[in-house]
N, C-alpha and C. Protein backbone atom coordinates (compact mmCIF):
# COMPACT_ATOMS: atom_id res chain seq x y z
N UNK A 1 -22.58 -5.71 18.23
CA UNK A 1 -22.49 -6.25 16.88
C UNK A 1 -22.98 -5.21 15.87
N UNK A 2 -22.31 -5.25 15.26
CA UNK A 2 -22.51 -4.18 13.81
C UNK A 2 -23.65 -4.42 12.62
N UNK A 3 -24.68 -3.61 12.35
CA UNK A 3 -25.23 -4.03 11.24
C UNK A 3 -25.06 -4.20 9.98
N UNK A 4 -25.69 -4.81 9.07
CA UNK A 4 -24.97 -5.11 7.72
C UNK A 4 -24.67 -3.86 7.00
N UNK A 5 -25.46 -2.72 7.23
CA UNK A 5 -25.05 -1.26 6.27
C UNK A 5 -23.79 -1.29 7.37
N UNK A 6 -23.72 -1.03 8.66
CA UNK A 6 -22.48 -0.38 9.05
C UNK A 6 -21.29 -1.48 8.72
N UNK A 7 -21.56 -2.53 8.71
CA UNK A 7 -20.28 -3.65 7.68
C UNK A 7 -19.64 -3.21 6.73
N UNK A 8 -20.45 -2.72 5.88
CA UNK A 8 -20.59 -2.53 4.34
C UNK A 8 -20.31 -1.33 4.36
N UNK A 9 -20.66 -0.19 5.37
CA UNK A 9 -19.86 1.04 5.62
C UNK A 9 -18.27 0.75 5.95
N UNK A 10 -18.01 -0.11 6.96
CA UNK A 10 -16.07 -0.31 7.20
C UNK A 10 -15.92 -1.03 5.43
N UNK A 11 -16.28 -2.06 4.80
CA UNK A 11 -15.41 -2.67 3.96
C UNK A 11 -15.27 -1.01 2.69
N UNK A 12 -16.39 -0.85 2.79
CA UNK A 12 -16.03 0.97 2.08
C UNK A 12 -15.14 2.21 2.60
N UNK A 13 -14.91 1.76 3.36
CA UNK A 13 -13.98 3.09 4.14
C UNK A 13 -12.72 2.21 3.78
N UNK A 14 -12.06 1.00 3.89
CA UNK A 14 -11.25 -0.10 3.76
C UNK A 14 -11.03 0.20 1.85
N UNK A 15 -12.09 -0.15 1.52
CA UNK A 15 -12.03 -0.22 -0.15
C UNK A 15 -11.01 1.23 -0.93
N UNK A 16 -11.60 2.42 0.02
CA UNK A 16 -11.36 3.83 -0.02
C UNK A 16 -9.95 3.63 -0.23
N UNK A 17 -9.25 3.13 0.64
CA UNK A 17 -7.59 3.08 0.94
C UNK A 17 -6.94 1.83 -0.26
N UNK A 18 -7.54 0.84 -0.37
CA UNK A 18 -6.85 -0.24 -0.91
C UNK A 18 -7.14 -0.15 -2.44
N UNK A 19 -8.56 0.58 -2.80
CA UNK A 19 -8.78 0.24 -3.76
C UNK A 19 -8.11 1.36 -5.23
N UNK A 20 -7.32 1.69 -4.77
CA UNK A 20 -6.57 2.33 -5.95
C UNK A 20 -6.07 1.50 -6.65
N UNK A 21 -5.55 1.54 -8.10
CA UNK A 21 -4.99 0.39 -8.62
C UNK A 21 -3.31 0.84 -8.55
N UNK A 22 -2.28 -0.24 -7.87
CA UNK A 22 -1.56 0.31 -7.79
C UNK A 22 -0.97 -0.07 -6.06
N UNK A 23 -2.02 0.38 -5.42
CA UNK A 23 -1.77 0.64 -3.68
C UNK A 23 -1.26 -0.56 -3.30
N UNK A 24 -2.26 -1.95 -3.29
CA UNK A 24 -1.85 -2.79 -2.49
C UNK A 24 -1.03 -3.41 -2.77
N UNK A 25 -0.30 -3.41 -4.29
CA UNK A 25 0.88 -3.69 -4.99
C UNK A 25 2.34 -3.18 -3.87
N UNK A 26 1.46 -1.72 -4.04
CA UNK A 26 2.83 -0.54 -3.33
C UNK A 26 2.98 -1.56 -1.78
N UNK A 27 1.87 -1.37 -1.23
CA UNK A 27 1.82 -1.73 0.79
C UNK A 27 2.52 -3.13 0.28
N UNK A 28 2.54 -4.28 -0.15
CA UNK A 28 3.35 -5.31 -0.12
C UNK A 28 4.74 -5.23 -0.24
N UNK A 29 5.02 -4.31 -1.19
CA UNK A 29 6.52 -3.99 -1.23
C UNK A 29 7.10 -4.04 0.59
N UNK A 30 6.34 -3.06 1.39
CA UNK A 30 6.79 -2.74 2.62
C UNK A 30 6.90 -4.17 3.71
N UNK A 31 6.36 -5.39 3.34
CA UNK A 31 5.96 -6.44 4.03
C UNK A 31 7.17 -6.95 4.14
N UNK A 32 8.58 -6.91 3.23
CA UNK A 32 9.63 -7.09 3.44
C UNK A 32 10.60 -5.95 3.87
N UNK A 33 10.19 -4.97 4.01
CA UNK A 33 11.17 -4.15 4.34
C UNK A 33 10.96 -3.01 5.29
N UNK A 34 11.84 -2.80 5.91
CA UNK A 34 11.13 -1.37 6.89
C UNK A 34 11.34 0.09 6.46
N UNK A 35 12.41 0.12 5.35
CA UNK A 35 11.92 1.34 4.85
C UNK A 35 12.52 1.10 3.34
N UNK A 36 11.80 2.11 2.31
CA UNK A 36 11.80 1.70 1.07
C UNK A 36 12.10 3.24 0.26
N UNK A 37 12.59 3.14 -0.37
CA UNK A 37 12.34 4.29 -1.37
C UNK A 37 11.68 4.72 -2.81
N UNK A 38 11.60 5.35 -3.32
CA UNK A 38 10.93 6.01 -4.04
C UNK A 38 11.03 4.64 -5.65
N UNK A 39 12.46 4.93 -5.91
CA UNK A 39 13.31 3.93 -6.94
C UNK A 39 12.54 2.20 -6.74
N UNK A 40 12.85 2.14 -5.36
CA UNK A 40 12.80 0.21 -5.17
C UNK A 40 11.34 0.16 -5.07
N UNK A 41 10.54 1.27 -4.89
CA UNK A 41 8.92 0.99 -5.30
C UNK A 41 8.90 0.63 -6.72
N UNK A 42 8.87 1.89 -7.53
CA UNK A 42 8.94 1.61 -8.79
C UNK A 42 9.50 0.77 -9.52
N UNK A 43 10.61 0.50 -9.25
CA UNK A 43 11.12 -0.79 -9.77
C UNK A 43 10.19 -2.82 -9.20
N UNK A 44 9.95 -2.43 -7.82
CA UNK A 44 9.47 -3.91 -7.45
C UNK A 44 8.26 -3.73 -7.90
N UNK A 45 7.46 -2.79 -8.38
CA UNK A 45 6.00 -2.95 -9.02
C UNK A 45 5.81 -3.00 -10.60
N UNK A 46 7.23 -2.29 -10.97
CA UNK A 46 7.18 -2.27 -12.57
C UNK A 46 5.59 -1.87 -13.35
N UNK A 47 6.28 -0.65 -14.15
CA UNK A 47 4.90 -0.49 -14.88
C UNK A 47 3.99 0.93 -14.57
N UNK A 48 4.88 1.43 -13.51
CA UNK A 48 4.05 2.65 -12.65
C UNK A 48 4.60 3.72 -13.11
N UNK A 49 3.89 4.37 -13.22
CA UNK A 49 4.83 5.84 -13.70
C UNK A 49 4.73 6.47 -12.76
N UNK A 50 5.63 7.20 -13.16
CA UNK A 50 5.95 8.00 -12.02
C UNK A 50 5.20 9.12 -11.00
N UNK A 51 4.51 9.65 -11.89
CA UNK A 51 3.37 10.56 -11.59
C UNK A 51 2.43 9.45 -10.66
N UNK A 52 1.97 8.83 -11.03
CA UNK A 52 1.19 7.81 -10.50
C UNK A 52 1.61 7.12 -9.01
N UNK A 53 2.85 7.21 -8.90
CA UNK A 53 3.47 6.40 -7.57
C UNK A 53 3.77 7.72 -6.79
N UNK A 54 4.12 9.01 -7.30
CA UNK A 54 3.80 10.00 -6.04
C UNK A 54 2.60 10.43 -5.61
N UNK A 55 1.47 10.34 -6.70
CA UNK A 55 0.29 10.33 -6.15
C UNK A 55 -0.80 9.15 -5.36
N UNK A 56 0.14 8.10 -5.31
CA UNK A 56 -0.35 6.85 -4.70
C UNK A 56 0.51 7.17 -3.35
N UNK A 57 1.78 7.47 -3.63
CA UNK A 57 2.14 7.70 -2.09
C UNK A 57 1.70 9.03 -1.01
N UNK A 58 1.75 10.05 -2.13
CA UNK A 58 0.41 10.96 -1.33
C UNK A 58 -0.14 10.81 -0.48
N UNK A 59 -1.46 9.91 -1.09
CA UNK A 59 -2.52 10.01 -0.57
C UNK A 59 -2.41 9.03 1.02
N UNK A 60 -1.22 7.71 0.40
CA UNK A 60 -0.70 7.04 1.49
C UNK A 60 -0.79 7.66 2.42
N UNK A 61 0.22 8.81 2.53
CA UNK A 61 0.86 9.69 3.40
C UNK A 61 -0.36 10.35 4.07
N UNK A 62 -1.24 10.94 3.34
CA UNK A 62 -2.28 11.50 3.99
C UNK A 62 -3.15 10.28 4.69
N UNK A 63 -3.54 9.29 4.48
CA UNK A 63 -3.99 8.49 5.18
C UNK A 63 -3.24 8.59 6.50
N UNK A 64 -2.52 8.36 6.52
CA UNK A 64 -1.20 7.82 7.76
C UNK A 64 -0.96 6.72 7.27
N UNK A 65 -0.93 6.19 6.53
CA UNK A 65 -0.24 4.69 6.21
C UNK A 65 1.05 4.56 6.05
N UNK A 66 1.51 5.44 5.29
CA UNK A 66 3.02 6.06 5.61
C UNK A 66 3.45 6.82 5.89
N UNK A 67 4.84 6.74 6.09
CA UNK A 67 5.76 8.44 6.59
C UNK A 67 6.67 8.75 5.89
N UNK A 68 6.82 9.81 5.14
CA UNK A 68 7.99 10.26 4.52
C UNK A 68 8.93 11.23 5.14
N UNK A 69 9.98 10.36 5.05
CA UNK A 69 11.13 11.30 5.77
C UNK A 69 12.50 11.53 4.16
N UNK A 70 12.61 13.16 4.20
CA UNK A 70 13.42 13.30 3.32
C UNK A 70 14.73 13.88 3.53
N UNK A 71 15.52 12.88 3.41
CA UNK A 71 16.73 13.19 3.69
C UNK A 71 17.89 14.09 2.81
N UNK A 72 17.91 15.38 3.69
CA UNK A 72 18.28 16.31 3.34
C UNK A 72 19.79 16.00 2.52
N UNK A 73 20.79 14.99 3.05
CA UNK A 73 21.88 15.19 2.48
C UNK A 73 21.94 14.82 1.15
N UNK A 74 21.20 14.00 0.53
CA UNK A 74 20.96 13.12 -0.57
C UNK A 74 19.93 13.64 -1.27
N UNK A 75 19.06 14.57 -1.17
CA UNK A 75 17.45 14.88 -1.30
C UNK A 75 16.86 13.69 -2.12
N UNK A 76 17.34 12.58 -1.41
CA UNK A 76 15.84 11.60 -1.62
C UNK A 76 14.69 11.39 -0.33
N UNK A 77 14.10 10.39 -0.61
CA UNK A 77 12.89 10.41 0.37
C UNK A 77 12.86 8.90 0.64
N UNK A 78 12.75 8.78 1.68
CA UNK A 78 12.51 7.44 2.22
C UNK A 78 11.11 6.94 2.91
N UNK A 79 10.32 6.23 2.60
CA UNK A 79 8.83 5.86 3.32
C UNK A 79 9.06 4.75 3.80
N UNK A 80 8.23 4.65 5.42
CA UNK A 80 8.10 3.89 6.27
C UNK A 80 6.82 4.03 6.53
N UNK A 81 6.30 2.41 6.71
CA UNK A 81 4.96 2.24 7.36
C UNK A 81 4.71 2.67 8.47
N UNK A 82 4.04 3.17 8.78
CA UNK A 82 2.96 3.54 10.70
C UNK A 82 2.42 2.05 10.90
N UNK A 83 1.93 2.25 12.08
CA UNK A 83 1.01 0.87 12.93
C UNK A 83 -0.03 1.04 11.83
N UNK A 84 -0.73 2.15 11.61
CA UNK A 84 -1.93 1.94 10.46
C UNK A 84 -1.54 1.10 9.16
N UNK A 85 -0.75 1.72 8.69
CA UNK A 85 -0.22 0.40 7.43
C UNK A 85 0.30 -0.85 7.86
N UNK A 86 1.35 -0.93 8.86
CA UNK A 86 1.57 -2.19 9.10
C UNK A 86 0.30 -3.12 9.60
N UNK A 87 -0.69 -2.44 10.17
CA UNK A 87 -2.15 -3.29 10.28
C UNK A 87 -2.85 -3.78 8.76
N UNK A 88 -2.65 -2.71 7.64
CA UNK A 88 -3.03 -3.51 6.64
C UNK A 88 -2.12 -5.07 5.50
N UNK A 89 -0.84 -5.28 6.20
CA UNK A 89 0.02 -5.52 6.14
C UNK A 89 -1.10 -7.58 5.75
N UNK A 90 -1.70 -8.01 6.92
CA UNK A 90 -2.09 -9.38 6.77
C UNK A 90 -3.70 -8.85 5.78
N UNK A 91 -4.23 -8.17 5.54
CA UNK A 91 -4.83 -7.82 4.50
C UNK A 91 -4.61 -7.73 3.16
N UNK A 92 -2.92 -7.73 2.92
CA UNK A 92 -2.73 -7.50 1.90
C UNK A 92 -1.77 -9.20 1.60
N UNK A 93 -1.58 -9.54 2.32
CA UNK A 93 -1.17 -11.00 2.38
C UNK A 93 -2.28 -12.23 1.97
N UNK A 94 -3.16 -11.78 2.75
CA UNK A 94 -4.26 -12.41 2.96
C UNK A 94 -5.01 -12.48 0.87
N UNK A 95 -4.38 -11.20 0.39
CA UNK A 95 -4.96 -11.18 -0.78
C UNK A 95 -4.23 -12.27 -1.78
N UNK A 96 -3.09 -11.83 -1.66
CA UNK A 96 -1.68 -12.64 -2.24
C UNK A 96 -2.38 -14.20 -2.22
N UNK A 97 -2.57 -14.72 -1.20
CA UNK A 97 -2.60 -16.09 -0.76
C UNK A 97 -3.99 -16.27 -1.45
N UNK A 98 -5.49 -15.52 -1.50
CA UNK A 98 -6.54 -16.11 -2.36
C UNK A 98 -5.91 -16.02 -3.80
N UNK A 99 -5.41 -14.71 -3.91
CA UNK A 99 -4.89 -14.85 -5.38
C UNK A 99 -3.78 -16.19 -5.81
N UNK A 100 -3.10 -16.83 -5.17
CA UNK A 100 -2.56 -17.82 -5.60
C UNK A 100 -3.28 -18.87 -5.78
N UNK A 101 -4.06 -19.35 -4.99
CA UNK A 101 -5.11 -20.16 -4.90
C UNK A 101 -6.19 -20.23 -5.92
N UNK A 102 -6.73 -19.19 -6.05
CA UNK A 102 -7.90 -19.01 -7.02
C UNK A 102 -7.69 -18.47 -7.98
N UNK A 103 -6.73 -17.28 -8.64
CA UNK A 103 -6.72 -16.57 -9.91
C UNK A 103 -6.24 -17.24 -10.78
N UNK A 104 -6.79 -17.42 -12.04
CA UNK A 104 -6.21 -18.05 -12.81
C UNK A 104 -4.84 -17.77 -13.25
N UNK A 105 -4.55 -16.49 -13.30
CA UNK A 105 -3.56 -15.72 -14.22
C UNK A 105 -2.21 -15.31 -12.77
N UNK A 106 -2.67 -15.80 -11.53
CA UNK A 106 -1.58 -15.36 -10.43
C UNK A 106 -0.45 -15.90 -10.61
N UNK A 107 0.57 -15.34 -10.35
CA UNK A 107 2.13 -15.24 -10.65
C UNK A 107 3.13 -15.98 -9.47
């Protein structure tokens, strides 16, 4: 069993990844789809600029949460979740569902 600092150490290593503003918006997009692009991010989150959603997918990427594969014939880029993101996948559900429940202002 884990002590309360080392708890409070995982929900901080956890916070590290999710808590960008922006991210867990992005990881839901993927909950319907298995691979997404650059466009249908930005568009299903509305509001992101652009700069902002390659540096949110970045860091994704460096996590391992996603994979970018860029397809040479088209030079766009397509991202797919890893097992690491698809594990944050009921985390980010899990948020959706208090937020319906409890936020005043949820959509």
């Amino acid at each position: 069993m884990q002590t309360a600092s080392q708890q409070i150490g995982c929900v901080k290593a956890a916070t590290e990844v999710l808590g960008d503003k922006w991210t867990p918006q992005l990881l839901r997009c993927f909950a319907n789809e298995e691979v997404v692009r650059f466009c249908q991010l930005q568009d299903s989150v509305g509001g992101i600029n652009p700069r902002t959603l390659s540096s949110r997918l970045s860091a994704l990427e460096s996590a391992d949460i996603i994979v970018k594969t860029v397809l040479e014939s088209s030079r766009r880029c397509e991202y797919r979740l890893t097992q690491k993101g698809y594990d944050l996948l009921p985390i980010i559900q899990d948020m959706q569902a208090w937020s319906e429940k409890y936020a005043p202002t949820a959509a």
